[in-house]
Protein backbone atom coordinates (compact mmCIF):
# COMPACT_ATOMS: atom_id res chain seq x y z
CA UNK A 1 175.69 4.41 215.22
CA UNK A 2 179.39 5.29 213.88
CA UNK A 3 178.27 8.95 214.37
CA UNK A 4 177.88 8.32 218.15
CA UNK A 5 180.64 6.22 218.48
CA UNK A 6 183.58 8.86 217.38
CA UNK A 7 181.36 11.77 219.15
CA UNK A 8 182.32 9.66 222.12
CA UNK A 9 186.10 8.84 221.26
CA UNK A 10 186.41 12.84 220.84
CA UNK A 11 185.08 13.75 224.20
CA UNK A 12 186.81 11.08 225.60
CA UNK A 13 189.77 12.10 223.76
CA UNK A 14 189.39 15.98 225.11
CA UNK A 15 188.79 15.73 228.62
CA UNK A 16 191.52 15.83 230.95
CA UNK A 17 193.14 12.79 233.07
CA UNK A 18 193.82 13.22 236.51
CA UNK A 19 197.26 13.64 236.20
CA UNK A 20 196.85 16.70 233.76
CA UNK A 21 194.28 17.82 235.99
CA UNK A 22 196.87 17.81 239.21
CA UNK A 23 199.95 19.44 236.78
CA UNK A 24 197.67 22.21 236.12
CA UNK A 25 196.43 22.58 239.92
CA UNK A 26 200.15 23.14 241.20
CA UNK A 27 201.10 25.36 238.11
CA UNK A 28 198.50 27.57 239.84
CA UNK A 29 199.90 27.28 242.71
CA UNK A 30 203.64 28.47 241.75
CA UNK A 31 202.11 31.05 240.01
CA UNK A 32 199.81 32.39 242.94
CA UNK A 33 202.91 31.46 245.55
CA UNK A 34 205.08 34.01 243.15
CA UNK A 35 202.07 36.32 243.22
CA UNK A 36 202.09 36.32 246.83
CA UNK A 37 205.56 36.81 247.58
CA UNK A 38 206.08 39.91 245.16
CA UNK A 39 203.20 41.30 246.84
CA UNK A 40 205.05 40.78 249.91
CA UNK A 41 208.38 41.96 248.79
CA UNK A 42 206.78 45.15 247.38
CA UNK A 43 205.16 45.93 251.06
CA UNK A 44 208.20 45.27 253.04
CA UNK A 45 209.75 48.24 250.40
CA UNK A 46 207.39 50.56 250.51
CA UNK A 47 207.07 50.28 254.19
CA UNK A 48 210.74 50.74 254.46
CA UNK A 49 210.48 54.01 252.08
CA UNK A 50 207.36 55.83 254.14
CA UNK A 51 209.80 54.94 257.41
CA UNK A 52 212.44 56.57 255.92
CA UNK A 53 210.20 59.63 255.05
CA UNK A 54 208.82 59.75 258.79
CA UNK A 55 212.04 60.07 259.90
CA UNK A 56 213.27 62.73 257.83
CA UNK A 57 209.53 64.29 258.16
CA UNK A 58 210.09 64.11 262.16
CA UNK A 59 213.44 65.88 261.89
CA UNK A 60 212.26 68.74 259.90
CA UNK A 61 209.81 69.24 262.42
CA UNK A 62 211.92 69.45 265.14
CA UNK A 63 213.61 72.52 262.98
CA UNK A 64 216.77 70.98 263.20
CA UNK A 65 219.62 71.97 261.10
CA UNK A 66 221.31 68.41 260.45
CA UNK A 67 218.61 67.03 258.92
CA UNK A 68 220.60 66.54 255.39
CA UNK A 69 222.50 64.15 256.55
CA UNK A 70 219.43 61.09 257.59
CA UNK A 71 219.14 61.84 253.32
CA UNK A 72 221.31 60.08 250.86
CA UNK A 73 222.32 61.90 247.65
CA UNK A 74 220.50 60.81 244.44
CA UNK A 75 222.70 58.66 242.70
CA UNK A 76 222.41 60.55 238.88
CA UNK A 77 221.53 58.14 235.71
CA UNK A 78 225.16 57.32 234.72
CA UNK A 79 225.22 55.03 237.99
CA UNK A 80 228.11 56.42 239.65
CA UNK A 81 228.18 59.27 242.23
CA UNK A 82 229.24 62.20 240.93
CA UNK A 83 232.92 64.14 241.76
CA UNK A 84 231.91 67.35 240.80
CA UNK A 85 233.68 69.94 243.07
């Protein structure tokens, strides 16, 4: 009888109270809420790129000349525009 006894304090011992439970249900929740608004900030940004690309797309097919300046210069790897003359 001892044997059944601690099998039961062990099980009883392992499963999880209500409030664990609930501290575990809104950690998932953060984490999906985070999830979700990444993916949202990454649409909003690439949406914003492919309108930029339209634009510049629609120009060029208009064979205008002054397209170059709907483009901003690359910014090179140093971080600072470059002076070069």
């Amino acid at each position: 009888m001892p044997e059944s006894d601690s099998r039961y304090e062990r099980e009883e011992y392992l499963e999880q109270d209500e409030e664990e439970r609930e501290a575990a249900g809104r950690r998932k929740s953060v984490i999906a809420l985070a999830v979700m608004a990444l993916l949202v900030i990454a649409g909003i940004v690439l949406v914003n790129r492919l309108r930029e690309a339209s634009e510049v797309q629609d120009c060029l097919m208009t064979r205008a000349t002054n397209c170059n300046d709907m483009v901003q210069p690359p910014i090179p790897a140093g971080g600072a525009p470059s002076t070069m003359r």
